[in-house]
Protein backbone atom coordinates (compact mmCIF):
# COMPACT_ATOMS: atom_id res chain seq x y z
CA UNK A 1 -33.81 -43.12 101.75
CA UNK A 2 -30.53 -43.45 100.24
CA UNK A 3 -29.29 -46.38 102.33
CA UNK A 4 -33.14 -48.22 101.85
CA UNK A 5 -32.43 -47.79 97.90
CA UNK A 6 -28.52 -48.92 97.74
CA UNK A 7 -29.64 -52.54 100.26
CA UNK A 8 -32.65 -52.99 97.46
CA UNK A 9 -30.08 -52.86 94.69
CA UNK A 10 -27.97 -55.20 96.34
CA UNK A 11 -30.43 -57.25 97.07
CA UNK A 12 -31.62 -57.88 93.50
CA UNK A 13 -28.05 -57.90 92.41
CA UNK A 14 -27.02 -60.72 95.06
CA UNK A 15 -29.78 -62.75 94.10
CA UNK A 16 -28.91 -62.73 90.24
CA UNK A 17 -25.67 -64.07 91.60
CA UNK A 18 -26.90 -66.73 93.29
CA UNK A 19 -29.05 -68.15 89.92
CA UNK A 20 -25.97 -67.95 87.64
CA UNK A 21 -23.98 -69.56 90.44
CA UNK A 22 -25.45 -72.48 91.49
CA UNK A 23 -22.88 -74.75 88.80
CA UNK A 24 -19.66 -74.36 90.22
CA UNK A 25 -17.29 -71.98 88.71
CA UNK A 26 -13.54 -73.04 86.83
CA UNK A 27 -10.82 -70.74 86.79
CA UNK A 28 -8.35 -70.97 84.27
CA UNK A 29 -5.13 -69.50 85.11
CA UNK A 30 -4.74 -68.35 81.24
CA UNK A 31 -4.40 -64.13 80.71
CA UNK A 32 -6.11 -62.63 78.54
CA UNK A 33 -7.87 -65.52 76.62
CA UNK A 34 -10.63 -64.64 73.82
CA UNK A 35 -10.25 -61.06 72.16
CA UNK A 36 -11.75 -57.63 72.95
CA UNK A 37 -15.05 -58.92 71.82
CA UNK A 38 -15.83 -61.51 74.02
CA UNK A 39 -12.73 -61.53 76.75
CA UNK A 40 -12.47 -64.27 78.86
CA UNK A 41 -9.74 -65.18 81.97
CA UNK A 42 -7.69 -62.69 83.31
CA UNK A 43 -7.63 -59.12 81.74
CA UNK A 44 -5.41 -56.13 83.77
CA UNK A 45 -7.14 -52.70 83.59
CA UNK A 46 -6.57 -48.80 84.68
CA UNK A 47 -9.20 -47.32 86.24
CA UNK A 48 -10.02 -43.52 87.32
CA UNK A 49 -12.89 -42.18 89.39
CA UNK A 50 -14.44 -39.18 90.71
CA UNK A 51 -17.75 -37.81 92.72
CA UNK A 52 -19.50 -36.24 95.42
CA UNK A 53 -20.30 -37.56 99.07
CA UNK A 54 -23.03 -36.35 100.81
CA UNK A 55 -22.66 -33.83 104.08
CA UNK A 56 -22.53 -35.60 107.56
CA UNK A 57 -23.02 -32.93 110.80
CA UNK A 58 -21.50 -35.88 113.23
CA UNK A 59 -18.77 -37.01 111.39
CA UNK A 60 -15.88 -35.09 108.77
CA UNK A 61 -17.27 -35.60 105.29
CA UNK A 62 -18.94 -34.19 102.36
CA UNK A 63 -16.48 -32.96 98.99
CA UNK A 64 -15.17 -35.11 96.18
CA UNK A 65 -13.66 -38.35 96.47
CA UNK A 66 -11.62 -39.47 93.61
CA UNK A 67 -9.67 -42.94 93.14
CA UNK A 68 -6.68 -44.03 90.47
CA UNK A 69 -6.65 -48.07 90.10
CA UNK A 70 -5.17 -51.28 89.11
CA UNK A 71 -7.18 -53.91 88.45
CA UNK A 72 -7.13 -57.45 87.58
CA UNK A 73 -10.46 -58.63 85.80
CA UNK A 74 -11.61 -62.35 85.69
CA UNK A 75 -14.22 -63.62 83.09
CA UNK A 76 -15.83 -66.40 83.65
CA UNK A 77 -15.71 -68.06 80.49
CA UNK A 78 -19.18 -70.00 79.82
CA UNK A 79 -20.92 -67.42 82.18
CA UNK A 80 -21.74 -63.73 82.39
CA UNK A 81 -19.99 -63.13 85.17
CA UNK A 82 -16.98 -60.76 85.75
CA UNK A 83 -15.32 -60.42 88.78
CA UNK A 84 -12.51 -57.46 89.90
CA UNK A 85 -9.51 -57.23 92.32
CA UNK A 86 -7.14 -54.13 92.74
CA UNK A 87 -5.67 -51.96 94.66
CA UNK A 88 -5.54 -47.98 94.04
CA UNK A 89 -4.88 -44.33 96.06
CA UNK A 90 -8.05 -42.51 97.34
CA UNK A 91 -8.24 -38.92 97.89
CA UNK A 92 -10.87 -37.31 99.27
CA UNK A 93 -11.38 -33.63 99.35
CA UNK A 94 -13.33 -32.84 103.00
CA UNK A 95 -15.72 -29.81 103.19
CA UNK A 96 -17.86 -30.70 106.37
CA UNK A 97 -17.66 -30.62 109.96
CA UNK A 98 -13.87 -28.05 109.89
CA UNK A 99 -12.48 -24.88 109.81
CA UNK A 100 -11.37 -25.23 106.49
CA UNK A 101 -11.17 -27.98 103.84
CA UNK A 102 -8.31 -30.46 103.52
CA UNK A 103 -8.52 -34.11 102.56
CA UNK A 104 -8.07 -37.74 103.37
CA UNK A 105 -5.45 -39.74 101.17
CA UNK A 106 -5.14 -43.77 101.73
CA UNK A 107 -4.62 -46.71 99.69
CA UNK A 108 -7.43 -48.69 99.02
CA UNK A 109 -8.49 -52.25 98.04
CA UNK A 110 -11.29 -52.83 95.75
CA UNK A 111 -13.37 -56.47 95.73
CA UNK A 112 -16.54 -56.28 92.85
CA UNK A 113 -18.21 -59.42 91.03
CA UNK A 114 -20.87 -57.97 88.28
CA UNK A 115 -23.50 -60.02 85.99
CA UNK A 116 -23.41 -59.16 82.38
CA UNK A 117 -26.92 -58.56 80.55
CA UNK A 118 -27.46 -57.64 77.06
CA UNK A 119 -24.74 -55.67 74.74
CA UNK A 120 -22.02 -55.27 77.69
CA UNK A 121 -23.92 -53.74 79.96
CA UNK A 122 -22.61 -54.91 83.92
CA UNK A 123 -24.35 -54.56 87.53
CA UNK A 124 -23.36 -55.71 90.76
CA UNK A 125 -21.37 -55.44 93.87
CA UNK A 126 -18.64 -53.52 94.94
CA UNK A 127 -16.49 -53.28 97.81
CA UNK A 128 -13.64 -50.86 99.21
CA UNK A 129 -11.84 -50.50 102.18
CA UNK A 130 -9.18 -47.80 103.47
CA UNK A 131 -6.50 -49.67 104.87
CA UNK A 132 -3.56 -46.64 105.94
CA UNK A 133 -6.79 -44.41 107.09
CA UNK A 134 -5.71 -43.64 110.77
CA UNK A 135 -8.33 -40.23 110.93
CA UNK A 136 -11.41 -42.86 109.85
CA UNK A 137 -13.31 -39.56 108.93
CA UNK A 138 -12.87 -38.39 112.45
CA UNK A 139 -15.78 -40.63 113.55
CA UNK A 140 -13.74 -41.94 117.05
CA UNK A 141 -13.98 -45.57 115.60
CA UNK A 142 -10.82 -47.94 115.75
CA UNK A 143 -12.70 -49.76 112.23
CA UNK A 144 -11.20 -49.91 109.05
CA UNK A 145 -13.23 -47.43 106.74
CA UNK A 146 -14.87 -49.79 104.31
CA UNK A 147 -17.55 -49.32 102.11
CA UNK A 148 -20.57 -51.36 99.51
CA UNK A 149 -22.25 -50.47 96.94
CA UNK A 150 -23.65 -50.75 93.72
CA UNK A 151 -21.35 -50.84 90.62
CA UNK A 152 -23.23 -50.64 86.68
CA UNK A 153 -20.38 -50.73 84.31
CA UNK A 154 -21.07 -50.55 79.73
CA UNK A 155 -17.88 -52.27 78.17
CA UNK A 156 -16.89 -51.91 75.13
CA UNK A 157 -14.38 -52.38 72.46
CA UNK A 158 -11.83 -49.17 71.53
CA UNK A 159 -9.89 -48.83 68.63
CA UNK A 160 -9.27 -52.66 68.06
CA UNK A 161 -6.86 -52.60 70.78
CA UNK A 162 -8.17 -52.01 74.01
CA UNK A 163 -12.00 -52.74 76.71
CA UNK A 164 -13.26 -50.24 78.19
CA UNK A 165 -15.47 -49.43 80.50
CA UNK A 166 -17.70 -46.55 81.82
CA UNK A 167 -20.08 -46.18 84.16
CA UNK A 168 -20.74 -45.02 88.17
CA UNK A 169 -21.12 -46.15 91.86
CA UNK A 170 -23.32 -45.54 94.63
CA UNK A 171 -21.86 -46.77 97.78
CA UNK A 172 -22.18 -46.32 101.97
CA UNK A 173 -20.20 -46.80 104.53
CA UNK A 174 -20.08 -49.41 106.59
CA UNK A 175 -18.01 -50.28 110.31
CA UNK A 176 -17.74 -46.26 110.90
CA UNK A 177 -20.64 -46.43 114.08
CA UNK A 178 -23.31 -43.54 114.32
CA UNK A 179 -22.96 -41.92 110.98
CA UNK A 180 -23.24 -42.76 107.72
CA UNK A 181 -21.10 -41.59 104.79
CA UNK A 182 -22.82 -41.59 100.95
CA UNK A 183 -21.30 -41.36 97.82
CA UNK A 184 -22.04 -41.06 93.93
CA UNK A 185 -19.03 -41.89 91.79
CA UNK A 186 -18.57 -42.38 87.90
CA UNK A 187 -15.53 -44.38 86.67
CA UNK A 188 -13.58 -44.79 83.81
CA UNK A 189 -11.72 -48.02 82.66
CA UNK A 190 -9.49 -49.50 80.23
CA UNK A 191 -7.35 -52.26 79.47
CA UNK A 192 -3.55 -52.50 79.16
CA UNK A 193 -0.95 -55.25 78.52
CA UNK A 194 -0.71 -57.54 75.15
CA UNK A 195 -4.60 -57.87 73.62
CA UNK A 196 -6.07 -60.95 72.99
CA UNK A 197 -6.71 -62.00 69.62
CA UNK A 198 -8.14 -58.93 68.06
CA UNK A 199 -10.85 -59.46 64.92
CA UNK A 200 -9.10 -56.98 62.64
CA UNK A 201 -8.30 -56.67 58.83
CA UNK A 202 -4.75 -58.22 57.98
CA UNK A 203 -2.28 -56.72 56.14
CA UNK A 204 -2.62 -57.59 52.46
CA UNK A 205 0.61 -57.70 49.74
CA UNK A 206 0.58 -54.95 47.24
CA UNK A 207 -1.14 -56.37 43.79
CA UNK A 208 0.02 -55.70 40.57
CA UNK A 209 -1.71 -53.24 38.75
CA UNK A 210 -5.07 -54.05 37.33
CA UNK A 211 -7.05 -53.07 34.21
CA UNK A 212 -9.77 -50.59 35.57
CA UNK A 213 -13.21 -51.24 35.80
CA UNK A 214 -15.90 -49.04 35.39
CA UNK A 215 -17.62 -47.96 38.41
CA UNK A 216 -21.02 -49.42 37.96
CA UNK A 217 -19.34 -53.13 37.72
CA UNK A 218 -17.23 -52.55 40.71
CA UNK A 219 -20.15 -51.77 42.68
CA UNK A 220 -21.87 -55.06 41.54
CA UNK A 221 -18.44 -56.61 42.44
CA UNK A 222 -19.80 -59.94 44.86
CA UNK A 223 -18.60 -62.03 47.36
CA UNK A 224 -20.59 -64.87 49.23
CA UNK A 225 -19.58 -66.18 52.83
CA UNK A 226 -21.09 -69.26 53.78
CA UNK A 227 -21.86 -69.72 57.08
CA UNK A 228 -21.52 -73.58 58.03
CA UNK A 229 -22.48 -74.96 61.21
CA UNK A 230 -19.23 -75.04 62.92
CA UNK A 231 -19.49 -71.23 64.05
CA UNK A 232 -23.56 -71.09 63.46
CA UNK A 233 -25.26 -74.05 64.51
CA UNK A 234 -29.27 -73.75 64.49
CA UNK A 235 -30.92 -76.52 66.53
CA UNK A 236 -33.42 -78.64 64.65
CA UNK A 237 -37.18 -77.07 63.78
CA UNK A 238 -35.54 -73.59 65.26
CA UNK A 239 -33.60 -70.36 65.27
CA UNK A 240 -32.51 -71.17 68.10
CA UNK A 241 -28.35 -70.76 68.06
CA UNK A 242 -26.44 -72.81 70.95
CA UNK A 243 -23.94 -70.38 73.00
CA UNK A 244 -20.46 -70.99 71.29
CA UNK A 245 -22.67 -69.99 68.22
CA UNK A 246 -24.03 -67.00 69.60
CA UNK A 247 -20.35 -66.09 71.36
CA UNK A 248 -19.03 -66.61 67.13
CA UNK A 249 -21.75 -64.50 66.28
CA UNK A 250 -21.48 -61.48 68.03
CA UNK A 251 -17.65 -61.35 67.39
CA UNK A 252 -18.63 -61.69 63.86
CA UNK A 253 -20.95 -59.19 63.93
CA UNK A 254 -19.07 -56.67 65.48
CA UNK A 255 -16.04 -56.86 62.99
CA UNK A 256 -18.13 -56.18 60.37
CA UNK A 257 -19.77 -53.47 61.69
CA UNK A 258 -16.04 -52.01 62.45
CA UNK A 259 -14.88 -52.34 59.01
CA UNK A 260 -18.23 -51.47 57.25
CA UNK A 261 -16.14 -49.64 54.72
CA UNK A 262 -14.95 -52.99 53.15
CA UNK A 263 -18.68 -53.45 51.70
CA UNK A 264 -21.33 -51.99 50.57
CA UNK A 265 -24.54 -54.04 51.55
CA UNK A 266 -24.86 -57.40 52.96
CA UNK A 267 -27.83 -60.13 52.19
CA UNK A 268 -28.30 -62.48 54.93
CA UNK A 269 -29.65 -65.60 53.34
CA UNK A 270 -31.32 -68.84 55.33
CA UNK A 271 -31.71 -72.33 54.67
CA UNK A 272 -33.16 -75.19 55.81
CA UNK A 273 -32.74 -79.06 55.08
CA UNK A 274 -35.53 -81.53 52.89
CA UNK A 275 -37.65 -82.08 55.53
CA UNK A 276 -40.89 -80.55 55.95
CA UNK A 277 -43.28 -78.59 53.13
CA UNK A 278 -42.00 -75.57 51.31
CA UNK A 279 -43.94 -73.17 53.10
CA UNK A 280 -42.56 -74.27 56.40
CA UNK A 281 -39.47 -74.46 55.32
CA UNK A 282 -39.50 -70.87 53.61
CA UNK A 283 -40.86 -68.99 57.01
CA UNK A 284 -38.15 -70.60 59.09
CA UNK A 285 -35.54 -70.12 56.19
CA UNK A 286 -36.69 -66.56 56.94
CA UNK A 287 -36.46 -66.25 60.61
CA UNK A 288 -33.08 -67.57 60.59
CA UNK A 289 -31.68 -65.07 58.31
CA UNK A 290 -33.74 -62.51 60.64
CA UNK A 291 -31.84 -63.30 63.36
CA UNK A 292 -28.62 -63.26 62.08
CA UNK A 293 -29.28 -59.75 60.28
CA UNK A 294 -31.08 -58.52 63.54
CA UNK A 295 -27.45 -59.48 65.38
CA UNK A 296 -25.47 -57.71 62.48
CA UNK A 297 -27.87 -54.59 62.90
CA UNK A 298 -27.60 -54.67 66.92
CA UNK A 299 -23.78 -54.29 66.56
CA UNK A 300 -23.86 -51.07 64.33
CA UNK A 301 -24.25 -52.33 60.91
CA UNK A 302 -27.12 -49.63 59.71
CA UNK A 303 -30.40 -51.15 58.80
CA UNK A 304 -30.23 -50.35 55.07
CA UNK A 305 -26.87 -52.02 54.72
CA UNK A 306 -28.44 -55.27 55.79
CA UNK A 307 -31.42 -57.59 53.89
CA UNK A 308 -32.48 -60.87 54.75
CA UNK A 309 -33.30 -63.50 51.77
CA UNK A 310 -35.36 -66.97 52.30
CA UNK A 311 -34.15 -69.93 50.45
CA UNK A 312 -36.05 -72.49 52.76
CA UNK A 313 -35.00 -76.14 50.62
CA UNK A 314 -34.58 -74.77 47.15
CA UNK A 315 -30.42 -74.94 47.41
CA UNK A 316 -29.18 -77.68 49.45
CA UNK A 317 -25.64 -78.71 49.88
CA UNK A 318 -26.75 -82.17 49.59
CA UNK A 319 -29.63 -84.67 49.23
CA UNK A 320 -28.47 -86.84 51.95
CA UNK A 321 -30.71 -87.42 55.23
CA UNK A 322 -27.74 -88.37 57.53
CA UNK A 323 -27.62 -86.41 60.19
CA UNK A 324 -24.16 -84.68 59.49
CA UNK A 325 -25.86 -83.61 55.83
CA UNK A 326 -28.84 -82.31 57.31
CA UNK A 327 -26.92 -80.19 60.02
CA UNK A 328 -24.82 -78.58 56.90
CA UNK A 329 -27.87 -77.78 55.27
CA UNK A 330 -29.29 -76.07 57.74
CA UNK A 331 -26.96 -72.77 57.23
CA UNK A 332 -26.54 -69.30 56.75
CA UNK A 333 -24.63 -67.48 53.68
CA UNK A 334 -23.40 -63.89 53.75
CA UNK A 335 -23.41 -62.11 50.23
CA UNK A 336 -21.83 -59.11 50.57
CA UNK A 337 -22.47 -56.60 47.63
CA UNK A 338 -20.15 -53.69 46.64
CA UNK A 339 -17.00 -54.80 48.06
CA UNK A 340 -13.88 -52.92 48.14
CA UNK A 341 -11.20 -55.54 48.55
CA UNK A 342 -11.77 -59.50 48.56
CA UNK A 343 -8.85 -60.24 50.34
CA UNK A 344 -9.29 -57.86 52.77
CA UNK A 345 -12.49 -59.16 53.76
CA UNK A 346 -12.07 -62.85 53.25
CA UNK A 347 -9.13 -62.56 55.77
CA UNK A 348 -11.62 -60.65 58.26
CA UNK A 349 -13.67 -62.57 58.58
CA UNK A 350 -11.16 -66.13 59.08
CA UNK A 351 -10.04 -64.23 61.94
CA UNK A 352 -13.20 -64.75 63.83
CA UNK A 353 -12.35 -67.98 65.00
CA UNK A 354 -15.29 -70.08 67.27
């Protein structure tokens, strides 16, 4: 039952691979390209892992396997696909099939490629192999022990600095003959080496001292971003955001929500260009801001700090109909109420570059 589950996972993992695959796939040589938000080339990691294999009668298994790692991490950049290659020390504590438990200690090579779905979340293939493993789990078999699975992996950022990545295994043996040899794993992972370019507040110069303000103006204190479409581009007649858009949005979007404590509520306001009647114009004024302020919300920005505002045609950047002045009419504009230092933000928020 098991082995009949792991092939159907695979099986609907291999075939998402074969969808996203069918452009051919660049590698740039660059490391560590993008930021922790949205990495892309290579990216080193640590990794650590630890679980329980199922008992075997014909064979010596059964206990806890655990690994330590090294890994090198390739994003594809344009597609959500991730691919690993490393090299770490197994041990494997044995309970079955013996007088008494001892274990099995090798080094091991590690081959995974995962697709990337919503908010970080990765599933796909893995594959080790044993390759100093003379005892091959006393299973009489001149075979390297190797072994495939399937790998789901969340990633996320940590403390500005670092990816990381948690998550689990199930895996089975495969080139040991007559016996088969199951195991449940969950893994820890995180990043080392010089980050990427990291959305973070920059230092800002002392200020000399300023005449206080009472508290109820400071709260009222206002700032308003406006979102141009070089980073936000919506298509014509649509919400619709192109993917170096959406790749500037989420990046955006998670920043904030990391320094939430700069502000104290955000208005998401749409617009639209001339064309079309007012009331068009004001419902898909609307479900642009929507979608931005559903994307702030998704990365941890709490629904009451957020509200979206419909302008539709009332404020346009200008009356001409060339294409160029229609596209910069169709925007987006962050107000951001209550906030604690200008600067602060202002130079957040240029560091989210497209």
């Amino acid at each position: 039952m098991f082995r009949r589950l792991l092939m159907m996972l695979l099986a609907f993992s291999s075939s998402a691979f074969a969808l996203e695959s069918k452009n051919i796939l660049t590698l740039n040589p660059e490391v560590q390209r993008g930021d922790i938000y949205q990495p892309q080339g290579f990216w080193p990691l640590l990794g650590v892992g630890m679980g329980i294999t199922d008992s075997n009668h014909k064979i010596r298994t059964g206990g806890m396997p655990m690994h330590l790692k090294v890994l090198g991490s390739y994003y594809f950049e344009g597609y959500p696909i991730v691919g690993d290659v490393g090299l770490g020390f197994h041990n494997h504590f044995l309970t079955q099939n013996g007088s008494d438990a001892d274990n099995i200690q090798s080094l091991y090579t590690e081959l995974a490629g995962r697709y990337q779905i919503a908010d970080r979340l990765q599933i796909g293939v893995v594959w080790n192999t044993l390759v100093d493993n003379p005892d091959r789990y006393q299973s009489n078999t001149n075979n390297l022990a190797s072994f495939i699975g399937m790998q789901v992996l969340k990633e996320w950022p940590w403390q500005n600095k670092y990816v990381m990545r948690a998550g689990g295994r199930i895996m089975t043996d495969v080139g040991i003959s007559g016996a088969s040899i199951n195991t449940i794993l969950a893994e820890l992972e995180v990043s080392f080496g010089s980050p990427g370019v990291v959305a973070q507040v920059r230092p800002v110069p002392e200020e000399p001292a300023k005449v206080v303000v009472a508290p109820h103006l400071a709260r009222q204190a206002m700032r308003t971003i406006r979102i141009e479409p070089g980073p936000v581009n919506f298509e014509t007649d649509s919400t619709r955001l192109n993917a170096g858009s959406q790749q500037y949005l989420r990046r955006l979007a998670r920043a904030l929500a990391a320094n939430r404590d700069l502000f104290d509520h955000v208005q998401v306001i749409g617009h639209t260009d001339q064309r079309g009647t007012d009331k068009y114009n004001d419902q898909l004024s609307r479900r642009r801001a929507e979608t931005i302020a559903n994307s702030l919300v998704s990365a941890g920005l709490s629904k009451a700090q957020v509200t979206s505002v419909a302008k539709g045609k009332k404020e346009l950047l200008t009356q001409s109909m060339a294409p160029s002045a229609l596209e910069r009419n169709r925007r987006v504009e962050l107000r951001f109420e209550g906030v604690k230092n200008q600067i602060a933000l202002k130079n957040l928020i240029d560091s989210i570059s497209r």
